[in-house]
PDB file of N, CA and C in Angstrom:
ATOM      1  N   UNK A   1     -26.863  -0.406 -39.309  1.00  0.00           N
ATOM      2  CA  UNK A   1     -26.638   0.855 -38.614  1.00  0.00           C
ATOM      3  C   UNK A   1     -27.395   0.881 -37.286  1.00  0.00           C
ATOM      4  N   UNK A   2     -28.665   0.381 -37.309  1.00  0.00           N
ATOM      5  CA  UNK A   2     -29.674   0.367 -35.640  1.00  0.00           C
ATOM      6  C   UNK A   2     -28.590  -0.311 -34.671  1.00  0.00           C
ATOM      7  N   UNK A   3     -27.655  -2.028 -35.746  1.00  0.00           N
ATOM      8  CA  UNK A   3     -27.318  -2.512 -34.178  1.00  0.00           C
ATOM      9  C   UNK A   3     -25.898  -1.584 -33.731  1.00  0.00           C
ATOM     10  N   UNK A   4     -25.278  -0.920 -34.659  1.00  0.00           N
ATOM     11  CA  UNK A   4     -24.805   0.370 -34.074  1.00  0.00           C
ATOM     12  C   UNK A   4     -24.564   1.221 -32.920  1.00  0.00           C
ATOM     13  N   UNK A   5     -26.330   1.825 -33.232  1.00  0.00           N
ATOM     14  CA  UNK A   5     -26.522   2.340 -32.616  1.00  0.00           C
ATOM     15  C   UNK A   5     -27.283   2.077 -31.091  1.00  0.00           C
ATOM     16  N   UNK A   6     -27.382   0.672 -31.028  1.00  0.00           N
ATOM     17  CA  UNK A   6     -27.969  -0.261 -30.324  1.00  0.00           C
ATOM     18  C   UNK A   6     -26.841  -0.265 -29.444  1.00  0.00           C
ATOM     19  N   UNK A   7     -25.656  -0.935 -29.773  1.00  0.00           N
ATOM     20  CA  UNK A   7     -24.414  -0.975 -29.194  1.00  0.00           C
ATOM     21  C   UNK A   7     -23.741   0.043 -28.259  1.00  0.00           C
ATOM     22  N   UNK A   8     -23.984   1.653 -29.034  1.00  0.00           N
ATOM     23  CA  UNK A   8     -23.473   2.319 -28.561  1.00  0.00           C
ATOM     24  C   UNK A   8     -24.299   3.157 -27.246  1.00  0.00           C
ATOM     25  N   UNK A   9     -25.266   2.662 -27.348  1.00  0.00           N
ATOM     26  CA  UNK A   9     -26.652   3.347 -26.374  1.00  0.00           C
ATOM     27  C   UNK A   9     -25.978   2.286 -25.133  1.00  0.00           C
ATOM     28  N   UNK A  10     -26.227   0.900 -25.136  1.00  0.00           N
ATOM     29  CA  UNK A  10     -25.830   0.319 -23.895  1.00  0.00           C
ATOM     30  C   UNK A  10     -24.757   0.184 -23.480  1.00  0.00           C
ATOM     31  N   UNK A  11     -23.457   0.934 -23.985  1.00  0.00           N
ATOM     32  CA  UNK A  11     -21.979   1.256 -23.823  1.00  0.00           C
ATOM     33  C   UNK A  11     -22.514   2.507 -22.581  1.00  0.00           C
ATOM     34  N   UNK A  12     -22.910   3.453 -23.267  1.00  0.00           N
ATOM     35  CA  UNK A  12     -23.630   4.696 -22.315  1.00  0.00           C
ATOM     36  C   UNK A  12     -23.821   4.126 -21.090  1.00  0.00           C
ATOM     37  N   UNK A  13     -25.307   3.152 -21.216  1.00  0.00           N
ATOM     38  CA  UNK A  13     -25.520   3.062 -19.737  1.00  0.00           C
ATOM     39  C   UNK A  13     -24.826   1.896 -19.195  1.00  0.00           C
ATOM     40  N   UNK A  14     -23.897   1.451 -19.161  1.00  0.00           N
ATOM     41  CA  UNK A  14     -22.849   0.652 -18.742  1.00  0.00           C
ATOM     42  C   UNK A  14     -22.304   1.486 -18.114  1.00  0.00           C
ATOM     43  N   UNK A  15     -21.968   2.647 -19.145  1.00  0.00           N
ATOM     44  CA  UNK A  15     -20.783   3.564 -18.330  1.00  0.00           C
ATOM     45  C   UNK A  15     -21.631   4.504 -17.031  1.00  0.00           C
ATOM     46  N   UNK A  16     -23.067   4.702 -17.210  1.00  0.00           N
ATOM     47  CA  UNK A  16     -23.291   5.619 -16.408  1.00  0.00           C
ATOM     48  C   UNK A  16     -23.513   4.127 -14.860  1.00  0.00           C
ATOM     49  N   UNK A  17     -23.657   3.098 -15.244  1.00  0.00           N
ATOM     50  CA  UNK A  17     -23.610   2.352 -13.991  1.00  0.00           C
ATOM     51  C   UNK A  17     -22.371   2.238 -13.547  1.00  0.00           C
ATOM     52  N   UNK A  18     -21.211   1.967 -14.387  1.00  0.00           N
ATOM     53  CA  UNK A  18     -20.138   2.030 -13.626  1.00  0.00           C
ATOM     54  C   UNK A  18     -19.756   3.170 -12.699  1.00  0.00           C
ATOM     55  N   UNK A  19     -20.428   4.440 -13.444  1.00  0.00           N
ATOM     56  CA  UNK A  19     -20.453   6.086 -12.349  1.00  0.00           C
ATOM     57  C   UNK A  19     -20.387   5.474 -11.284  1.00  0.00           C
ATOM     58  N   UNK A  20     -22.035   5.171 -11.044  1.00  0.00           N
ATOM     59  CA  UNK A  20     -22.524   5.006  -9.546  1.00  0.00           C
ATOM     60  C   UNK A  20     -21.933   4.093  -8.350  1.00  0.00           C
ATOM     61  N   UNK A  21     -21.762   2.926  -9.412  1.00  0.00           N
ATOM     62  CA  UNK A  21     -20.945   2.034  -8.926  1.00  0.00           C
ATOM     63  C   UNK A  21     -19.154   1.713  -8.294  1.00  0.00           C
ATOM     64  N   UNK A  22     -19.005   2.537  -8.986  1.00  0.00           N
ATOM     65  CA  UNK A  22     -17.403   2.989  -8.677  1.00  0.00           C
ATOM     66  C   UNK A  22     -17.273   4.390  -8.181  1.00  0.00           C
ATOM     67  N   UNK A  23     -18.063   4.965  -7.531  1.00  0.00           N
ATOM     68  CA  UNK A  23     -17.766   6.206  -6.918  1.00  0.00           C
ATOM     69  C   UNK A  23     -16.245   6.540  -6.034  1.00  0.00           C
ATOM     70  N   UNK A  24     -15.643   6.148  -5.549  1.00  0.00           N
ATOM     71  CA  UNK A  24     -14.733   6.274  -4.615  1.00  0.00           C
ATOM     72  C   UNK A  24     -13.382   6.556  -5.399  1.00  0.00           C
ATOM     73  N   UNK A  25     -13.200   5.896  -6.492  1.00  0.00           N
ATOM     74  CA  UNK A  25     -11.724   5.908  -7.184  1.00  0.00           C
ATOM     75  C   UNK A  25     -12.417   7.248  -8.650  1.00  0.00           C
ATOM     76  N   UNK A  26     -11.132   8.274  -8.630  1.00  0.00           N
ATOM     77  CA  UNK A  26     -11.341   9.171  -9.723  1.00  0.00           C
ATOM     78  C   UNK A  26     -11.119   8.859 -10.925  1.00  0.00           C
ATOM     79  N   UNK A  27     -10.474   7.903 -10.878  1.00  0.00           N
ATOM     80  CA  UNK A  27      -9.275   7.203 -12.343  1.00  0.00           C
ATOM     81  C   UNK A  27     -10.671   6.242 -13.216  1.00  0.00           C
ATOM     82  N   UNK A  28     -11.486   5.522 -12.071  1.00  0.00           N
ATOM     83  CA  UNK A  28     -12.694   5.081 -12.862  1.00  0.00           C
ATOM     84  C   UNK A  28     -13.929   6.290 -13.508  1.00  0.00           C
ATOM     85  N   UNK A  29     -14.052   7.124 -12.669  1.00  0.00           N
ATOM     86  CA  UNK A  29     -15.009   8.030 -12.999  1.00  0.00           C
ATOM     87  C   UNK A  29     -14.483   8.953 -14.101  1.00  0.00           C
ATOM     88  N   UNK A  30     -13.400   9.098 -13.951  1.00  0.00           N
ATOM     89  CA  UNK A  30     -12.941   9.874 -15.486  1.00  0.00           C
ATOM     90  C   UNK A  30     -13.137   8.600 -16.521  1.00  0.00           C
ATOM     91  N   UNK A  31     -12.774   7.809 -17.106  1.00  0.00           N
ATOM     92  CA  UNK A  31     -12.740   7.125 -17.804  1.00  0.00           C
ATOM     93  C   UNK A  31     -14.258   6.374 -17.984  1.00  0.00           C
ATOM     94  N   UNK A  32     -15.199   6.665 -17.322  1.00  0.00           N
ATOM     95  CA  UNK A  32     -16.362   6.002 -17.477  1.00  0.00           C
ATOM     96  C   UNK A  32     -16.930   7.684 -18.404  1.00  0.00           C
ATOM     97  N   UNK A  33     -16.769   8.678 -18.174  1.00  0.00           N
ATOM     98  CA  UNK A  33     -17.055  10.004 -18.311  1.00  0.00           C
ATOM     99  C   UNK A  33     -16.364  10.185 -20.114  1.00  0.00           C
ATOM    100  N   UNK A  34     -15.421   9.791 -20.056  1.00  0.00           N
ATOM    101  CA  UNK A  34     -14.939   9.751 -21.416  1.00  0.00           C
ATOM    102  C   UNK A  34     -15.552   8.501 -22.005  1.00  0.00           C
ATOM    103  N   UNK A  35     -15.660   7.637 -21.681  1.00  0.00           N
ATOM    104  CA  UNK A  35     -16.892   6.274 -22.680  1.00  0.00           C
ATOM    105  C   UNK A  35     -17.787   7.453 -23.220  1.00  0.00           C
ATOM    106  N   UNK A  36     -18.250   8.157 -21.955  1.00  0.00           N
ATOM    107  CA  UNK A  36     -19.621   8.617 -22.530  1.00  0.00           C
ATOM    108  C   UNK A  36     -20.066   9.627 -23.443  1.00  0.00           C
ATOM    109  N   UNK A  37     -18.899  10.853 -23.454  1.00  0.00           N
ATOM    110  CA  UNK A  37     -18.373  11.575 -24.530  1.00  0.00           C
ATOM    111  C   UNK A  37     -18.127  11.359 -25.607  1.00  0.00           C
ATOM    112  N   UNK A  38     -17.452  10.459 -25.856  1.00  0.00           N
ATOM    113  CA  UNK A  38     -16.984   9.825 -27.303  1.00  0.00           C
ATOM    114  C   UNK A  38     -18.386   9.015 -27.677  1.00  0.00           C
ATOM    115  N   UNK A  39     -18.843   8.087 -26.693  1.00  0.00           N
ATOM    116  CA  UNK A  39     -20.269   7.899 -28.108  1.00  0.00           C
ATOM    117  C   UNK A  39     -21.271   9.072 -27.946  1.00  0.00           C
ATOM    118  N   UNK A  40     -20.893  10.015 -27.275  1.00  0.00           N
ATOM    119  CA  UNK A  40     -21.763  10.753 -27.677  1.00  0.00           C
ATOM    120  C   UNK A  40     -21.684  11.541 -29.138  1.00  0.00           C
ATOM    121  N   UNK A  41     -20.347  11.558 -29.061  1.00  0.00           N
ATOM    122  CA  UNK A  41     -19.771  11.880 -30.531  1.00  0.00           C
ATOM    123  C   UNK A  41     -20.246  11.275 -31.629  1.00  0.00           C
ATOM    124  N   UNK A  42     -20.073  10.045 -31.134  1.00  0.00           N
ATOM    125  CA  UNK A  42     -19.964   8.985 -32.700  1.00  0.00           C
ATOM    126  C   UNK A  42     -21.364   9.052 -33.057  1.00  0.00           C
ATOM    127  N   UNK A  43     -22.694   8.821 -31.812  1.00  0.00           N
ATOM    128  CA  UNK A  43     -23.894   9.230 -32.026  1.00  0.00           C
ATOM    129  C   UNK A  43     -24.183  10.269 -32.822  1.00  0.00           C
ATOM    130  N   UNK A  44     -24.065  11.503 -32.665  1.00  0.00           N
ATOM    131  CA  UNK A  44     -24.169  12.681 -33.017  1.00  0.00           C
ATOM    132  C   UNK A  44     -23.676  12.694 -34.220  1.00  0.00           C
ATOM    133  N   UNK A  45     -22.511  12.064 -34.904  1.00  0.00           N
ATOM    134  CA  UNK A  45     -21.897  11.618 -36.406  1.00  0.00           C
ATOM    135  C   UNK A  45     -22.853  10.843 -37.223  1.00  0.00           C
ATOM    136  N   UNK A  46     -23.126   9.557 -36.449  1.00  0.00           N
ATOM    137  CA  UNK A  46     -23.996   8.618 -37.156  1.00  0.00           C
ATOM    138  C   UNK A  46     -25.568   9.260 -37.453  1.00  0.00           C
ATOM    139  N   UNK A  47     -25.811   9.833 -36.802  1.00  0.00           N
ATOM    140  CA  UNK A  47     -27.396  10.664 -36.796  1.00  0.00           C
ATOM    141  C   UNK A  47     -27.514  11.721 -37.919  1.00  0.00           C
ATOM    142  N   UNK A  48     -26.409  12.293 -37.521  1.00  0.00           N
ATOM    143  CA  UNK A  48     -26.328  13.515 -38.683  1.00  0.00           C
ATOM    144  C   UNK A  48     -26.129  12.960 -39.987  1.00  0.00           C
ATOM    145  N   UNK A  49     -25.401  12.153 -40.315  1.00  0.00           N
ATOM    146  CA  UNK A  49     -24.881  11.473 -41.829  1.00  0.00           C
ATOM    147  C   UNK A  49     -26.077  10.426 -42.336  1.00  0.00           C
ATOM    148  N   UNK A  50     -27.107  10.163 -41.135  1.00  0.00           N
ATOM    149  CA  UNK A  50     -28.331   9.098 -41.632  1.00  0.00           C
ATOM    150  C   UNK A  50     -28.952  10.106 -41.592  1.00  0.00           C
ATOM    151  N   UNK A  51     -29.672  10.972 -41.961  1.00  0.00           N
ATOM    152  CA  UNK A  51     -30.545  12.611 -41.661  1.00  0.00           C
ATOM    153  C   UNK A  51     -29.691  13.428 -42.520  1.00  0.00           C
ATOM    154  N   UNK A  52     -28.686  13.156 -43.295  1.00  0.00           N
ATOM    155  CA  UNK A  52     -28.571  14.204 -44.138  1.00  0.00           C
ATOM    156  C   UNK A  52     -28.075  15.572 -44.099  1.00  0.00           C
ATOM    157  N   UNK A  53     -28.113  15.684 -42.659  1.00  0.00           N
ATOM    158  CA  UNK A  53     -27.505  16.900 -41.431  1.00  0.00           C
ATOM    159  C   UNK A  53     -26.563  17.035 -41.625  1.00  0.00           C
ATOM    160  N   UNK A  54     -25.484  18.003 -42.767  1.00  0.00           N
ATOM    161  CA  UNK A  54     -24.166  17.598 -41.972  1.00  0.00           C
ATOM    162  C   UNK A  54     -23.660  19.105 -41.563  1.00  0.00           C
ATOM    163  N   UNK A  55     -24.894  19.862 -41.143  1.00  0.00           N
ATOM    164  CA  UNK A  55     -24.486  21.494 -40.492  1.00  0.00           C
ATOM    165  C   UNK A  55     -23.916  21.073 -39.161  1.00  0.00           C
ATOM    166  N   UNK A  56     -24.673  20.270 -38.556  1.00  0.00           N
ATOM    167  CA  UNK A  56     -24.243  19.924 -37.042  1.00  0.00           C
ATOM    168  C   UNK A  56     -23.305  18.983 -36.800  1.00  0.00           C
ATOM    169  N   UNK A  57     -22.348  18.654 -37.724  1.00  0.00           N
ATOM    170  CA  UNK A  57     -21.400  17.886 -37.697  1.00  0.00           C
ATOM    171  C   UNK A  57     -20.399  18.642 -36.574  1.00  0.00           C
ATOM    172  N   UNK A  58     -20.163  19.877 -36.618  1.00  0.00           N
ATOM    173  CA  UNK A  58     -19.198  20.823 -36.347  1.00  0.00           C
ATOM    174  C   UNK A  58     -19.746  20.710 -34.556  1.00  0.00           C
ATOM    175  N   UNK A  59     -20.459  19.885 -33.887  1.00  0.00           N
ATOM    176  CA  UNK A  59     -21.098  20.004 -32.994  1.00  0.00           C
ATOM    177  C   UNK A  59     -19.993  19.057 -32.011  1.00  0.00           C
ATOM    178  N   UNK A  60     -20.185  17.911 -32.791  1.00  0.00           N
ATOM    179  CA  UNK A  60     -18.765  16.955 -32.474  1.00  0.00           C
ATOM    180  C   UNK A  60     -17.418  16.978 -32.169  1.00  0.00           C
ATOM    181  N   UNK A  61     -16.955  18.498 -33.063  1.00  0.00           N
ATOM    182  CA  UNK A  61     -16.310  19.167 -32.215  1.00  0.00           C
ATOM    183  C   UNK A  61     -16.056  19.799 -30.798  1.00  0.00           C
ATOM    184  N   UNK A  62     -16.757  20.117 -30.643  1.00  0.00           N
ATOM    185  CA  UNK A  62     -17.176  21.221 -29.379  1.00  0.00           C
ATOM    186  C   UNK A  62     -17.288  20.173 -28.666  1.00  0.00           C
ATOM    187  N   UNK A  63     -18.111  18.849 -28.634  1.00  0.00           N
ATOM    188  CA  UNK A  63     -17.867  17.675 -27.950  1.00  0.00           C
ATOM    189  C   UNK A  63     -16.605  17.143 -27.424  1.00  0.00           C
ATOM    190  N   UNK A  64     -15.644  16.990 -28.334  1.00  0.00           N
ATOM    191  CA  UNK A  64     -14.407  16.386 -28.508  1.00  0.00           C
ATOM    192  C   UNK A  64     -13.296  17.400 -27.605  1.00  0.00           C
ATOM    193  N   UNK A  65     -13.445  18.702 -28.005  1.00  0.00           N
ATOM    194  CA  UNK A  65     -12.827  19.540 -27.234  1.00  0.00           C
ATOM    195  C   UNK A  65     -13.112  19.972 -25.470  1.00  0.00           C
ATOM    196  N   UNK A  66     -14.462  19.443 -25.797  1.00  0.00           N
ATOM    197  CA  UNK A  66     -14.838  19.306 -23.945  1.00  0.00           C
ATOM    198  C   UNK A  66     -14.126  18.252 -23.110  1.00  0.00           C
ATOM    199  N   UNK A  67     -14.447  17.081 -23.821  1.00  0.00           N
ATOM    200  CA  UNK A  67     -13.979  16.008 -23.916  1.00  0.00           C
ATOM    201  C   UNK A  67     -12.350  16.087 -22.995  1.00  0.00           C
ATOM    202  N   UNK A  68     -11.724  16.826 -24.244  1.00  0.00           N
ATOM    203  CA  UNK A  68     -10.291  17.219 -23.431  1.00  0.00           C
ATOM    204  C   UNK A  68     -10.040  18.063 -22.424  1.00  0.00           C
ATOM    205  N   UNK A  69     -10.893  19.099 -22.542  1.00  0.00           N
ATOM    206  CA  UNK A  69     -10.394  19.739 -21.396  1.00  0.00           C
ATOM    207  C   UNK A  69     -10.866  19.055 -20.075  1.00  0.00           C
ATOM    208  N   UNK A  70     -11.801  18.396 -19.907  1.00  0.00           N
ATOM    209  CA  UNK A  70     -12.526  17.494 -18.788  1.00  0.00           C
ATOM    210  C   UNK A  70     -11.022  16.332 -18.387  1.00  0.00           C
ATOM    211  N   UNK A  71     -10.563  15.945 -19.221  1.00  0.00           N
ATOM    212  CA  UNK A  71      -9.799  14.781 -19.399  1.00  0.00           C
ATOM    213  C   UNK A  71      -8.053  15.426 -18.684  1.00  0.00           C
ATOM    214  N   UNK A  72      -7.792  16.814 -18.815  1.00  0.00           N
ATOM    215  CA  UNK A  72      -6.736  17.456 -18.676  1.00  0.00           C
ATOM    216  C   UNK A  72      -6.612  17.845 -17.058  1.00  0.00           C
ATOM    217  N   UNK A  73      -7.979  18.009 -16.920  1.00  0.00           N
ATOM    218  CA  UNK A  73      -8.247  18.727 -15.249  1.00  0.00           C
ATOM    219  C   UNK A  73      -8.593  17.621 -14.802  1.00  0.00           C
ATOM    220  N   UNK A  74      -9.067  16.357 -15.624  1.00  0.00           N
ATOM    221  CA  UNK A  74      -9.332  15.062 -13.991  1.00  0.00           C
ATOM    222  C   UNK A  74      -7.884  14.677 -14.143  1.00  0.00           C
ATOM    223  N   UNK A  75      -6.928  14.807 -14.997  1.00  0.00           N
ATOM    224  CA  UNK A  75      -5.355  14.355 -14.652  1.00  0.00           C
ATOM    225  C   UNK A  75      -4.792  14.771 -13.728  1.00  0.00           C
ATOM    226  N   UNK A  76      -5.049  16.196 -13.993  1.00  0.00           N
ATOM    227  CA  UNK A  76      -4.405  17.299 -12.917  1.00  0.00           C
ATOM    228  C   UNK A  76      -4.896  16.932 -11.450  1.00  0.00           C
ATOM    229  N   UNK A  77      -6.069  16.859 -11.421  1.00  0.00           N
ATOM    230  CA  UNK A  77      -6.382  16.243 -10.260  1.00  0.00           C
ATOM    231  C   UNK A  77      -6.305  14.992  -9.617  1.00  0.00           C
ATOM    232  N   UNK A  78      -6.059  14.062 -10.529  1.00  0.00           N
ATOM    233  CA  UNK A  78      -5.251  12.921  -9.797  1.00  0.00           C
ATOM    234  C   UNK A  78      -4.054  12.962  -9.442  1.00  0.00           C
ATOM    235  N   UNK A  79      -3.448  13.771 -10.173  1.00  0.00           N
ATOM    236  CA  UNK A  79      -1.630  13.692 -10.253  1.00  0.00           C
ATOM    237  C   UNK A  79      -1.756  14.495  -8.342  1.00  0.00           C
ATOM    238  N   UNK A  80      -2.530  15.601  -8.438  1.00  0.00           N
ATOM    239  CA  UNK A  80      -2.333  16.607  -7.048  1.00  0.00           C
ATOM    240  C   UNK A  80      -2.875  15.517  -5.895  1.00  0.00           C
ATOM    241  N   UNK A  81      -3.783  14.516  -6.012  1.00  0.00           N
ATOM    242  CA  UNK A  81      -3.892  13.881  -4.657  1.00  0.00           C
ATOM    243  C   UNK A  81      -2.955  12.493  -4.587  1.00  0.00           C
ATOM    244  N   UNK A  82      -2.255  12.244  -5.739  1.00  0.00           N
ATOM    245  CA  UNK A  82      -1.465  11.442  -5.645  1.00  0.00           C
ATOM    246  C   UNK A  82      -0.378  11.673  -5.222  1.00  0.00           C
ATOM    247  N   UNK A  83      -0.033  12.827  -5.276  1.00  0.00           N
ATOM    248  CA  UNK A  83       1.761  13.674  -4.764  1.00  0.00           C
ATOM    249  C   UNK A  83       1.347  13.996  -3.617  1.00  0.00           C
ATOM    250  N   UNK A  84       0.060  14.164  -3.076  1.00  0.00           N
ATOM    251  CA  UNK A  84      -0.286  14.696  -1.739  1.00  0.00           C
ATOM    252  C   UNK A  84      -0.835  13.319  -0.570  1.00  0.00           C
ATOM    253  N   UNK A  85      -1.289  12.588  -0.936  1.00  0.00           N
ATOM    254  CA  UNK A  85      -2.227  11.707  -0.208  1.00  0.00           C
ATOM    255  C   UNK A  85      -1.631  10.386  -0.548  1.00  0.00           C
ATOM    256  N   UNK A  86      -1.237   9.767  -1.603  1.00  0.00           N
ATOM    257  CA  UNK A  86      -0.456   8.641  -2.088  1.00  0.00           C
ATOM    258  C   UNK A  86      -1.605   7.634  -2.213  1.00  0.00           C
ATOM    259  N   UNK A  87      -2.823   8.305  -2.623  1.00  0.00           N
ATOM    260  CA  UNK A  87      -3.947   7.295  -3.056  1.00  0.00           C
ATOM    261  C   UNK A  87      -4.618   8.409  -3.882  1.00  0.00           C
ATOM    262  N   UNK A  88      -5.799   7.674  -4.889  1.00  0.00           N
ATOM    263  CA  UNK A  88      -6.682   8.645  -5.840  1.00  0.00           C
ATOM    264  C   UNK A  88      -8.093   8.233  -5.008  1.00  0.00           C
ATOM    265  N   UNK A  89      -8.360   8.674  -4.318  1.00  0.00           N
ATOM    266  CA  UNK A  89      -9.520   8.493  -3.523  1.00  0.00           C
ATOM    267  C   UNK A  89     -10.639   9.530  -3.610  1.00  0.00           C
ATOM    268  N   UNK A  90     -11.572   9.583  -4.296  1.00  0.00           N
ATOM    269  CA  UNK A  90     -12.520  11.052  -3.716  1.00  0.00           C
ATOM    270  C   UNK A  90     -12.524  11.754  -2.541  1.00  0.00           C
ATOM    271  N   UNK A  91     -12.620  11.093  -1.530  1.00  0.00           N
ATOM    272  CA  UNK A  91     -12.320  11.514   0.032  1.00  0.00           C
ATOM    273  C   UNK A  91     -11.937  12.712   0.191  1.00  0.00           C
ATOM    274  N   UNK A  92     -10.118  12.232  -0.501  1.00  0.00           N
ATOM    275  CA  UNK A  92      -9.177  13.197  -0.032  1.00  0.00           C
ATOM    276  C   UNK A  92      -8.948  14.923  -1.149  1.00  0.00           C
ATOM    277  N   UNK A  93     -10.477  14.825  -2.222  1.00  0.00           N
ATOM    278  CA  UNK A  93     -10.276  15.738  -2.557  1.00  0.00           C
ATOM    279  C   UNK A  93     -11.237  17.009  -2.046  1.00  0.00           C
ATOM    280  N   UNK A  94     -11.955  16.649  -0.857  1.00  0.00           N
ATOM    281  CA  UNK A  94     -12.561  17.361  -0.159  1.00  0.00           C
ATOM    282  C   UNK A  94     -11.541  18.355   0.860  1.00  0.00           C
ATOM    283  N   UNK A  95     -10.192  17.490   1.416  1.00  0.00           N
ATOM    284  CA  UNK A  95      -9.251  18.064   2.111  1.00  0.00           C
ATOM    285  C   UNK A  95      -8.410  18.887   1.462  1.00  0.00           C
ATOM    286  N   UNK A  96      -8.119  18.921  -0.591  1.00  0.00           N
ATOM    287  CA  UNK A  96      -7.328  19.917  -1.034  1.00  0.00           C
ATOM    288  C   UNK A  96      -7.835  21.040  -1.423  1.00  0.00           C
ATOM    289  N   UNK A  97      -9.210  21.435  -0.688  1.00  0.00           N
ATOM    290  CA  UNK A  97      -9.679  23.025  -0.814  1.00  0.00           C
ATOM    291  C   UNK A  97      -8.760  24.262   0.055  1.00  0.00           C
ATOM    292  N   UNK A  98      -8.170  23.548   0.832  1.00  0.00           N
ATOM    293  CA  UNK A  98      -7.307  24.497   1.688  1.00  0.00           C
ATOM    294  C   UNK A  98      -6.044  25.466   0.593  1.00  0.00           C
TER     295      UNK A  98
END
Protein backbone atom coordinates (compact mmCIF):
# COMPACT_ATOMS: atom_id res chain seq x y z
CA UNK A 1 0.00 0.00 0.00
CA UNK A 2 3.12 2.80 0.85
CA UNK A 3 4.43 1.96 -2.83
CA UNK A 4 0.88 3.07 -3.74
CA UNK A 5 0.89 5.68 -2.27
CA UNK A 6 4.45 6.46 -3.20
CA UNK A 7 3.34 6.26 -6.83
CA UNK A 8 0.56 8.35 -6.57
CA UNK A 9 2.36 11.35 -4.64
CA UNK A 10 5.01 11.58 -7.64
CA UNK A 11 2.13 11.35 -10.36
CA UNK A 12 1.03 14.77 -8.38
CA UNK A 13 4.22 16.39 -8.71
CA UNK A 14 4.83 15.36 -12.25
CA UNK A 15 1.62 16.83 -12.93
CA UNK A 16 2.18 20.03 -11.01
CA UNK A 17 5.63 20.32 -13.16
CA UNK A 18 4.02 19.72 -16.22
CA UNK A 19 1.61 23.01 -14.95
CA UNK A 20 4.56 25.15 -15.02
CA UNK A 21 6.09 23.74 -17.74
CA UNK A 22 3.44 23.72 -20.29
CA UNK A 23 1.86 26.96 -19.54
CA UNK A 24 0.87 28.25 -22.99
CA UNK A 25 -1.46 25.32 -24.34
CA UNK A 26 -4.98 24.92 -22.18
CA UNK A 27 -5.60 21.29 -23.39
CA UNK A 28 -2.24 20.44 -21.28
CA UNK A 29 -3.17 22.39 -18.21
CA UNK A 30 -6.58 20.91 -17.98
CA UNK A 31 -5.44 17.50 -18.16
CA UNK A 32 -2.42 17.92 -15.87
CA UNK A 33 -5.30 19.53 -13.35
CA UNK A 34 -7.39 16.41 -13.71
CA UNK A 35 -4.12 13.92 -12.94
CA UNK A 36 -4.25 15.86 -9.92
CA UNK A 37 -7.86 15.56 -8.82
CA UNK A 38 -8.30 12.06 -9.34
CA UNK A 39 -5.27 11.05 -7.12
CA UNK A 40 -6.40 13.24 -5.00
CA UNK A 41 -9.36 11.10 -4.82
CA UNK A 42 -7.83 7.81 -4.81
CA UNK A 43 -5.54 9.31 -1.91
CA UNK A 44 -8.30 10.41 0.13
CA UNK A 45 -9.97 6.60 -0.53
CA UNK A 46 -6.79 4.81 0.30
CA UNK A 47 -6.26 6.91 3.64
CA UNK A 48 -9.64 6.67 4.79
CA UNK A 49 -10.03 2.70 4.28
CA UNK A 50 -6.22 2.30 5.99
CA UNK A 51 -7.59 4.62 9.15
CA UNK A 52 -10.75 3.04 9.36
CA UNK A 53 -12.44 6.48 8.33
CA UNK A 54 -15.05 5.72 6.20
CA UNK A 55 -17.26 9.09 7.31
CA UNK A 56 -15.04 11.02 4.91
CA UNK A 57 -15.37 8.80 2.15
CA UNK A 58 -18.35 11.02 0.94
CA UNK A 59 -15.51 13.72 0.58
CA UNK A 60 -14.38 12.02 -2.72
CA UNK A 61 -17.34 12.91 -3.92
CA UNK A 62 -17.41 16.51 -3.72
CA UNK A 63 -13.88 15.93 -5.24
CA UNK A 64 -15.08 14.06 -8.24
CA UNK A 65 -17.89 16.47 -8.83
CA UNK A 66 -15.44 19.45 -8.84
CA UNK A 67 -13.46 17.52 -10.84
CA UNK A 68 -16.30 17.80 -13.52
CA UNK A 69 -17.42 20.84 -13.38
CA UNK A 70 -13.63 22.21 -13.77
CA UNK A 71 -13.38 19.69 -16.73
CA UNK A 72 -16.87 21.08 -18.44
CA UNK A 73 -15.78 24.88 -18.32
CA UNK A 74 -11.99 24.17 -19.48
CA UNK A 75 -13.96 22.43 -22.62
CA UNK A 76 -16.10 25.23 -23.01
CA UNK A 77 -13.27 27.24 -23.08
CA UNK A 78 -11.28 25.61 -25.50
CA UNK A 79 -14.08 24.90 -27.87
CA UNK A 80 -14.75 29.23 -27.63
CA UNK A 81 -11.00 30.04 -28.57
CA UNK A 82 -10.91 27.42 -31.01
CA UNK A 83 -14.11 28.67 -33.10
CA UNK A 84 -12.66 32.12 -32.46
CA UNK A 85 -8.80 32.17 -32.81
CA UNK A 86 -8.17 28.62 -34.56
CA UNK A 87 -5.51 27.83 -31.87
CA UNK A 88 -5.91 26.85 -27.88
CA UNK A 89 -3.38 29.25 -26.75
CA UNK A 90 -3.65 31.09 -23.27
CA UNK A 91 -2.81 34.36 -24.97
CA UNK A 92 -5.88 34.56 -26.78
CA UNK A 93 -8.02 34.08 -23.73
CA UNK A 94 -7.10 37.39 -22.38
CA UNK A 95 -8.73 38.94 -25.78
CA UNK A 96 -12.29 36.96 -25.13
CA UNK A 97 -13.19 39.29 -22.13
CA UNK A 98 -14.78 41.64 -24.59
Amino acid sequence: MNSLILILLCSNTIAIISIFLNKKFLLSILLSLELILLNLIILNLIMNIQNGNLIFISFSLIILTLSAIEASIGIALLTLTNRNFNNSNINNLNILKN
